[in-house]
Protein backbone atom coordinates (compact mmCIF):
# COMPACT_ATOMS: atom_id res chain seq x y z
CA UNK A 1 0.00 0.00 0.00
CA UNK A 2 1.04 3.56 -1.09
CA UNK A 3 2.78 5.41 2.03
CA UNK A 4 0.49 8.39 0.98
CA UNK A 5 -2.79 5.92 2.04
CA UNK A 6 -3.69 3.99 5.01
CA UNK A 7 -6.33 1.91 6.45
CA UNK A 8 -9.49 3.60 8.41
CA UNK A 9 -12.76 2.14 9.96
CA UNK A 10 -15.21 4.53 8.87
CA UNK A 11 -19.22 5.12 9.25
CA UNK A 12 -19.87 5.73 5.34
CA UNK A 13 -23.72 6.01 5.62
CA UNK A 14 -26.44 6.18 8.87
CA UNK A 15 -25.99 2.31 10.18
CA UNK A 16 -22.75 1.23 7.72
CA UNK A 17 -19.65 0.80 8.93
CA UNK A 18 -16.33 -0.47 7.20
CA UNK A 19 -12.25 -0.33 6.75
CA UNK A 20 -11.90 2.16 3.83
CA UNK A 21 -8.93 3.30 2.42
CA UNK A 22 -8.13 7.04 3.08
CA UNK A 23 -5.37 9.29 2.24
CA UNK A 24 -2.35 9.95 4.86
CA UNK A 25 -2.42 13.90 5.27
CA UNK A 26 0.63 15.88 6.02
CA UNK A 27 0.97 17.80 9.69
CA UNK A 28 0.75 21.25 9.35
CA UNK A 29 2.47 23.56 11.81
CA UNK A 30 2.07 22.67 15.45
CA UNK A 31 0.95 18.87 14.57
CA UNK A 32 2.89 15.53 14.46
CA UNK A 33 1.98 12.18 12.71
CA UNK A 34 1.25 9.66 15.23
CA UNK A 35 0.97 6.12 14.22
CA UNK A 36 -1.70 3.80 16.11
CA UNK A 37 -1.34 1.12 18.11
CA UNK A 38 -4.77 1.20 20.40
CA UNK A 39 -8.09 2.28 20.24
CA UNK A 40 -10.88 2.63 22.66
CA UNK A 41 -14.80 2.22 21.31
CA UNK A 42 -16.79 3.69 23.64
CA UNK A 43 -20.91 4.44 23.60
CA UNK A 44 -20.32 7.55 21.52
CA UNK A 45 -19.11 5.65 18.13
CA UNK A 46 -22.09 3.54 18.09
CA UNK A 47 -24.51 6.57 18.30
CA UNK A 48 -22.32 8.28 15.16
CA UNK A 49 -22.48 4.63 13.44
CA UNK A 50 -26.11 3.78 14.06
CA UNK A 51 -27.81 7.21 14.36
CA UNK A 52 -25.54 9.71 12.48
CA UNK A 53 -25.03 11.36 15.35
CA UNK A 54 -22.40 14.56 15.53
CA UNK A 55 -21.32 13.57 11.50
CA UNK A 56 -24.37 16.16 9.93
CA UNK A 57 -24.25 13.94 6.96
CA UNK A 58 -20.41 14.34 6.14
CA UNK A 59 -19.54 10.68 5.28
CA UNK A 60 -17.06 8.91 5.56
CA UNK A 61 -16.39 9.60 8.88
CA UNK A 62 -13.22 7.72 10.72
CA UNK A 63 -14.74 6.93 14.46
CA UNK A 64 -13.30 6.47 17.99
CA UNK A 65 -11.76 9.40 19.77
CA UNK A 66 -9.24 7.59 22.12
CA UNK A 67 -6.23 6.36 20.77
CA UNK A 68 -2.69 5.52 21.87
CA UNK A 69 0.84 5.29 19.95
CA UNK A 70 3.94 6.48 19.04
CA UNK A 71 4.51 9.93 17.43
CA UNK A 72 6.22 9.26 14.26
CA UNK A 73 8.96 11.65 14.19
CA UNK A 74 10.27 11.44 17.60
CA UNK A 75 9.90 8.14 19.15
CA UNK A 76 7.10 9.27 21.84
CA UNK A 77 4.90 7.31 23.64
CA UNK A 78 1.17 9.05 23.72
CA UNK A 79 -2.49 8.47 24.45
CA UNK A 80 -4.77 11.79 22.72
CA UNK A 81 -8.53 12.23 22.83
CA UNK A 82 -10.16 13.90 19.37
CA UNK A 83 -13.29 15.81 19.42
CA UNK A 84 -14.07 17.10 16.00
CA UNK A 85 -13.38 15.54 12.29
CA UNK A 86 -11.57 12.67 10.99
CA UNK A 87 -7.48 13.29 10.86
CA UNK A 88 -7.17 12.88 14.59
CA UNK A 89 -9.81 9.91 15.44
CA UNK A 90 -8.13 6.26 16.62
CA UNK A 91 -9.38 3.67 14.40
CA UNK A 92 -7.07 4.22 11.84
CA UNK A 93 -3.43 3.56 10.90
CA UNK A 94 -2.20 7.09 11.31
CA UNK A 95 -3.85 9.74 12.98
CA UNK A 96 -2.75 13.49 13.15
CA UNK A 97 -2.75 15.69 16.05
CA UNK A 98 -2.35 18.86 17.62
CA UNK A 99 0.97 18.73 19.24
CA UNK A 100 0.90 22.23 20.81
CA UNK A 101 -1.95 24.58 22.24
CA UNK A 102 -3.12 27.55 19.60
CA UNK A 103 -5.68 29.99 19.79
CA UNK A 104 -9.18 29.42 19.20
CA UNK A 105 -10.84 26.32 19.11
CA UNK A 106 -8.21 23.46 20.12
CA UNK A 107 -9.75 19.84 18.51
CA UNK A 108 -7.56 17.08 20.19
CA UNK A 109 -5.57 17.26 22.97
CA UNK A 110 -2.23 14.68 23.63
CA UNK A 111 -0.97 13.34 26.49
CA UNK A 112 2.89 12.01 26.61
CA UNK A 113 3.61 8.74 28.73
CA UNK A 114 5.86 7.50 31.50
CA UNK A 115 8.10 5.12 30.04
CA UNK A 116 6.40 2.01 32.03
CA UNK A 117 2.80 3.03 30.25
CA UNK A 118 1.90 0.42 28.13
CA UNK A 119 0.25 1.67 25.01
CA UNK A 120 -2.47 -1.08 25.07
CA UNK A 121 -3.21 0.72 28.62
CA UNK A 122 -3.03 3.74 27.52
CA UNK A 123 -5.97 3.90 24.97
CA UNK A 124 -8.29 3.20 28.01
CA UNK A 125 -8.12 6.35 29.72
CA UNK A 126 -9.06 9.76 27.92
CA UNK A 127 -12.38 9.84 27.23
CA UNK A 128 -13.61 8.75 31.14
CA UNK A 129 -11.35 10.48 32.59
CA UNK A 130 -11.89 13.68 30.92
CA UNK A 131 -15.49 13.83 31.49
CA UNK A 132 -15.44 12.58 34.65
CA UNK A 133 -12.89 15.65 35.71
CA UNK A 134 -15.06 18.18 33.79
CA UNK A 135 -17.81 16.34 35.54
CA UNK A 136 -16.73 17.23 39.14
CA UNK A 137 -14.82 20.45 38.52
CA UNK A 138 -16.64 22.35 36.24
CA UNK A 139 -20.65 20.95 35.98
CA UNK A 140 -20.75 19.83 39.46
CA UNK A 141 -18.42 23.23 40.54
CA UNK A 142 -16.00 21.59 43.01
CA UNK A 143 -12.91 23.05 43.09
CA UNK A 144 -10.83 21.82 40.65
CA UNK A 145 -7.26 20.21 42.55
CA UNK A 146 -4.07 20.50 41.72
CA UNK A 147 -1.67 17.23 43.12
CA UNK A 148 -0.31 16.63 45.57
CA UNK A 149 -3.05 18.03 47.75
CA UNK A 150 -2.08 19.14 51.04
CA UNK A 151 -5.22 20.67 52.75
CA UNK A 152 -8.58 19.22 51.99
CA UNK A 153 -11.27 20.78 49.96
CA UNK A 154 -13.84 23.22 51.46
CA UNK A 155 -16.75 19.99 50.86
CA UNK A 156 -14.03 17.37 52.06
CA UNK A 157 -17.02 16.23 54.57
CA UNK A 158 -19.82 16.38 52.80
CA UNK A 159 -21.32 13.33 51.51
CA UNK A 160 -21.24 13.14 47.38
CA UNK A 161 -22.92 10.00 45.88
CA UNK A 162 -21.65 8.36 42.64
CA UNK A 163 -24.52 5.77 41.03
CA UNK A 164 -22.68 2.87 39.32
CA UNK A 165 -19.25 2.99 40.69
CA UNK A 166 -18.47 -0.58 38.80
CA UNK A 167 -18.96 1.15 35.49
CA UNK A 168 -15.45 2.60 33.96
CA UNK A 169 -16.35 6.13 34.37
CA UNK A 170 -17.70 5.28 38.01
CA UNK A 171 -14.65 4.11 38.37
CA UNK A 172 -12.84 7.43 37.93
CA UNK A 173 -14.57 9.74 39.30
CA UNK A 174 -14.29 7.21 43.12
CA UNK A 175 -10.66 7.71 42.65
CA UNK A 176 -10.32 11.23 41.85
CA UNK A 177 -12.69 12.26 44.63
CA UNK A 178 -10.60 10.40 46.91
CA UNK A 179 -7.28 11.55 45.58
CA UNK A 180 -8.66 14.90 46.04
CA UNK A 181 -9.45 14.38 49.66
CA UNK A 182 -12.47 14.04 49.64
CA UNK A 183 -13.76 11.46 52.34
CA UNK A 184 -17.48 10.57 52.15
CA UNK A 185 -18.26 9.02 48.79
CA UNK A 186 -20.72 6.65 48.93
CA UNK A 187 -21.49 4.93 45.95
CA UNK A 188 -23.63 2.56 44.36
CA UNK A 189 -22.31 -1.00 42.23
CA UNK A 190 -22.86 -4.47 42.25
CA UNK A 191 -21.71 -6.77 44.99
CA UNK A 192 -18.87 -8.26 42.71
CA UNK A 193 -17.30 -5.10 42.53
CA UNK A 194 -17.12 -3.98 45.88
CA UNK A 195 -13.90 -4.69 46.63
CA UNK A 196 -12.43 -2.82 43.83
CA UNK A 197 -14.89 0.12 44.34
CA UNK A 198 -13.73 0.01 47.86
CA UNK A 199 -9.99 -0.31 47.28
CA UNK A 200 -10.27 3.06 44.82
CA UNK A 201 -11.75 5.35 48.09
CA UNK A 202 -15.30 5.08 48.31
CA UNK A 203 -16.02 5.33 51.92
CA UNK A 204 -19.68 3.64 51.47
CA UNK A 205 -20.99 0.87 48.83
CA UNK A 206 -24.39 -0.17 48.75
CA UNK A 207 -26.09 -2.56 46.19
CA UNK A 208 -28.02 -0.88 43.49
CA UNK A 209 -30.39 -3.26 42.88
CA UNK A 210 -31.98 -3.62 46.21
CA UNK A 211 -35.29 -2.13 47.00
CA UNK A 212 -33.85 -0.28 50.12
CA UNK A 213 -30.76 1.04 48.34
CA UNK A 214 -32.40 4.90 48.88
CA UNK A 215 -32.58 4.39 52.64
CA UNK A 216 -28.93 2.65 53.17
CA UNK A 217 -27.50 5.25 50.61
CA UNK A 218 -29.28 7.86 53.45
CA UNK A 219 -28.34 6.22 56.56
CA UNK A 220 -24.69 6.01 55.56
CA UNK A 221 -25.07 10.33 54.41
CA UNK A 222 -27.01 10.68 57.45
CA UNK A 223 -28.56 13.68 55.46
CA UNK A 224 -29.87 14.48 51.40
CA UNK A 225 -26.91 14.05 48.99
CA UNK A 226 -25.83 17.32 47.85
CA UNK A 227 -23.50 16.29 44.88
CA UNK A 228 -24.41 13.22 42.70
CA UNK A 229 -22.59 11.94 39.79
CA UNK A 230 -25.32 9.38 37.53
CA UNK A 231 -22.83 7.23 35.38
CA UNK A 232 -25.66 5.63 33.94
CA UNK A 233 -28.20 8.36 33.57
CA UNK A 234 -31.43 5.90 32.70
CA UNK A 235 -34.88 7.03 33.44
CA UNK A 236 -35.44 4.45 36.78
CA UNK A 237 -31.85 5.86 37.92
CA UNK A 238 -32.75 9.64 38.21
CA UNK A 239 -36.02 8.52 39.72
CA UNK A 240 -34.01 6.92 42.43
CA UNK A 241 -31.93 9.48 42.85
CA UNK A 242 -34.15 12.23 42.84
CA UNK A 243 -35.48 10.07 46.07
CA UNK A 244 -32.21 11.07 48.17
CA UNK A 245 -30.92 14.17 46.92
CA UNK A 246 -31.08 17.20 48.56
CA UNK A 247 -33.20 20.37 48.10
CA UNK A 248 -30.44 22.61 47.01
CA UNK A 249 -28.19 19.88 45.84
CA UNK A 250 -26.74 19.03 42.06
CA UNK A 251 -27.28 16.35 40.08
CA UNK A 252 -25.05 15.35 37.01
CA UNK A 253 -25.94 12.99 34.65
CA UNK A 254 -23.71 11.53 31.69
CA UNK A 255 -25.77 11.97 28.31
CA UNK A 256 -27.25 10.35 26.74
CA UNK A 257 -30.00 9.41 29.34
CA UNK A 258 -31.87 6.36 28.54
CA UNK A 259 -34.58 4.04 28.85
CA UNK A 260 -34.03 0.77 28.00
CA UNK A 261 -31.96 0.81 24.73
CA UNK A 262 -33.80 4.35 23.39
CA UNK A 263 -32.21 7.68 24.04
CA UNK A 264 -34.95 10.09 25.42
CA UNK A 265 -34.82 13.47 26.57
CA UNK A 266 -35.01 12.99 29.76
CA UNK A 267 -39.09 14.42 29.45
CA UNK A 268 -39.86 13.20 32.72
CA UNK A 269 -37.70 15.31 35.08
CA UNK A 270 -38.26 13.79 38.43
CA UNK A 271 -36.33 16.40 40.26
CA UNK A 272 -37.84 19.63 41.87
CA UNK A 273 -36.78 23.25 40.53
CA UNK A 274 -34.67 23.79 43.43
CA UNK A 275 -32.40 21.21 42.48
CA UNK A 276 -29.33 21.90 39.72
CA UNK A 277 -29.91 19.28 37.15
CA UNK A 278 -26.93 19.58 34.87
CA UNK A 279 -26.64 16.93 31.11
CA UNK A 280 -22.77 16.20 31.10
CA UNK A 281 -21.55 16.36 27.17
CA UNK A 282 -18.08 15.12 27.01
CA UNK A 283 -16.90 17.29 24.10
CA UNK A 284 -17.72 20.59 25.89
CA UNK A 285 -15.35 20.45 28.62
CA UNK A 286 -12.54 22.04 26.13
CA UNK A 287 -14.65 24.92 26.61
CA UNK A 288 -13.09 25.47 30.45
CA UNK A 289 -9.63 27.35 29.63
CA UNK A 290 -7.95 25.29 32.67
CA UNK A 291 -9.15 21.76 31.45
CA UNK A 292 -8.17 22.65 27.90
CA UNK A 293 -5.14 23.47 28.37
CA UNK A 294 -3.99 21.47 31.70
CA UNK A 295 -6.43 18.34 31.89
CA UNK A 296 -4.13 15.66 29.23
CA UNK A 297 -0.89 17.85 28.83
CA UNK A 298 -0.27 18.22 32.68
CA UNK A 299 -2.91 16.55 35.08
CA UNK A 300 -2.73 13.11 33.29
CA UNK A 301 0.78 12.88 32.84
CA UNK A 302 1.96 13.51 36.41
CA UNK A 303 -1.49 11.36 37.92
CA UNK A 304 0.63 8.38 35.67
CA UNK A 305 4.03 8.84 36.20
CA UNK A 306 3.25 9.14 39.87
CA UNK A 307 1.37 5.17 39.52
CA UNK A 308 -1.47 6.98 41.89
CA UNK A 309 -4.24 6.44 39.52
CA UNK A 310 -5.94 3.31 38.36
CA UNK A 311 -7.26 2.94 34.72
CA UNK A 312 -10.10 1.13 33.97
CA UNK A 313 -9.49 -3.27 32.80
CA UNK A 314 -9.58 -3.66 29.22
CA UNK A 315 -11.07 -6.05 26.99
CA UNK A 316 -8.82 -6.60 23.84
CA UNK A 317 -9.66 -7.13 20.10
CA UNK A 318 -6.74 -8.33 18.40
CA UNK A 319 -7.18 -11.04 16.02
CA UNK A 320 -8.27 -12.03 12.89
CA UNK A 321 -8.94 -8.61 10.58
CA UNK A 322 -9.06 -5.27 11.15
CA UNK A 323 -12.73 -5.57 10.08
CA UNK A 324 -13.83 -8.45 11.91
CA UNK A 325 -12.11 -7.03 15.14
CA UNK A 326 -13.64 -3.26 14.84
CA UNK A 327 -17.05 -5.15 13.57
CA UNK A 328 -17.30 -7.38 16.63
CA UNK A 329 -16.17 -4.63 19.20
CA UNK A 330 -18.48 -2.04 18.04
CA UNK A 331 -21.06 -4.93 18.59
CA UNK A 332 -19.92 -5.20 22.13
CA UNK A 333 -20.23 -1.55 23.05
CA UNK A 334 -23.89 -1.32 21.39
CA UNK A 335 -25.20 -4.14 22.95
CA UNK A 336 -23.82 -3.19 26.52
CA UNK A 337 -22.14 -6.38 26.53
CA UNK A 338 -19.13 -4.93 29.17
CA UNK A 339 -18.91 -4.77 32.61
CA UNK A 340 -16.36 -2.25 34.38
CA UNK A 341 -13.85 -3.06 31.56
CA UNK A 342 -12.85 -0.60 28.39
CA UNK A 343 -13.24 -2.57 24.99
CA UNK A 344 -9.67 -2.19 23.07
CA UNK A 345 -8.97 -2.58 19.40
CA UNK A 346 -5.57 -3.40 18.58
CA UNK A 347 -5.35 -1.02 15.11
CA UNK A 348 -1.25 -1.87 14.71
CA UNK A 349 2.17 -3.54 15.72
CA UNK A 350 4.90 -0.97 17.16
């Protein structure tokens, strides 16, 4: 194959998807070539593959917006998130991106590696970890932290309840609260992932699908919830958490919200007026100046090379072709066939 072409798995029409050949474009200023080794699908590429979703008809459209490899030109190990077009997305060969901050709107943002970060690793984190930090520092308005902390946060006591700690981003935003000092998370998720949940800092875990779950989450509060994180965001789960919030408190829920497997608009707002009720959209939190420009290039870095947070298990596609691989783990993701684990496509040998 011509160096000036590479492989890309692509949503060409509303509900196709296929490896397409596409051209290899140049960096311009401020860019570098990375070439892909890992890619994270995540709920967001099955909406643009099966609804059309953020692509406004503009097909072909390369998906995935995590990816991990090696910038081409200098040897360096990196994980990137993309949030806009095709030339920095993961499920392709080569992918370019924005190796330096300009003015204006900034599309991808990069993230160099310790040297003991696998790649395969790697891919997991950016997209969960993002919006779970935009989730708690900007939508839910804690203050953002800057590590190491040494004095606790001004709501370091006050109880903040995440629903679905077991899922991956559950899983982030337990250890994040707890890195930032924060001491009374109580959180939902199912009995076989206690342990884990409990091991990343939540203070309090109680089984979600028990019919008392609103009292115990209560009892262990000892008050209404004033800051609550919905990793799930389904119809039945803001109805049970509109059951334990408080009056004044805020609610944040990652959209889409859902009931069964549609997306609705969430028409039946179980929450009173007095209550902040704020839709989390991942690609808006480059519009906070401090997460643009510190979140991957800063926070990430030293939370890694420091070993002091935990990305999410992986489940790895990496045989037979690069079709049948991105096929089958698109599959997974749509039909919620995962459990606490990130679903990695192998796109290329280093």
């Amino acid at each position: 194959m011509s160096s000036q072409t590479h492989l890309a798995f692509a949503s060409t029409a509303v509900g196709v998807t296929s490896v397409i050949i596409v051209l290899t474009p140049s960096p311009e200023p401020g860019e570098v070539m990375v070439k892909v080794a890992y890619s994270a699908v995540i709920p967001l590429d099955t909406y643009m593959a099966d609804y059309g979703r953020h692509i406004h008809g503009e097909y072909p459209v390369v998906l995935d917006f995590n990816l991990s490899g090696v910038v081409e030109a200098m040897g360096d190990k990196v994980c990137a998130f993309a949030t806009a077009g095709s030339r920095g997305k993961g499920l392709q060969e080569h992918a370019i991106i924005q190796s330096s901050l300009c003015q204006g709107a900034v599309l991808i943002r990069l993230a160099q590696l310790p040297d003991d970060c696998s790649l395969e690793a790697a891919a997991r984190i950016p997209d969960n970890f993002i919006t779970v930090f935009y989730t708690l520092f900007d939508c839910l308005e804690l203050p953002p932290p800057t590590f190491p902390i040494f004095a606790p946060p001004p709501h370091a006591e006050t109880p903040i309840f995440v629903y679905d700690a077991g899922a991956t981003s559950g899983q982030y935003a337990v250890q994040l609260l707890a890195l930032a000092r924060y001491k009374q998370v109580i959180a939902t998720a199912s009995p076989r992932h206690y342990s884990y949940v409990k091991s990343l800092g939540a203070a309090h875990i109680v089984d979600y699908s028990t019919e008392d779950m609103a009292e115990k989450i209560l009892l262990a509060a000892g008050e209404g919830i004033q800051f609550v994180l919905d990793c799930i965001s389904a119809e039945g789960t803001l109805k049970s958490i509109s059951s334990i919030v408080s009056p004044d408190g805020a609610v944040a829920m990652l959209l889409p919200v859902t009931e069964g497997s549609r997306h609705v608009a969430g028409k039946d707002n179980p929450f009173p007026d007095s209550v902040k009720l704020v839709g989390v959209r991942m690609l808006l939190h480059q519009q906070n100046e401090y997460l643009r420009d510190n979140l991957m290039q800063k926070i990430l870095p030293r939370l890694l090379e420091e070993d002091i947070i935990q990305p999410n298990r992986i489940r790895l596609f990496d045989r037979r072709s690069l079709q049948d691989r991105y096929q089958e783990a698109l599959s997974v993701v749509r039909n919620g066939q995962v459990d606490g684990e990130k679903v990695i496509v192998k796109v290329a040998s280093m």
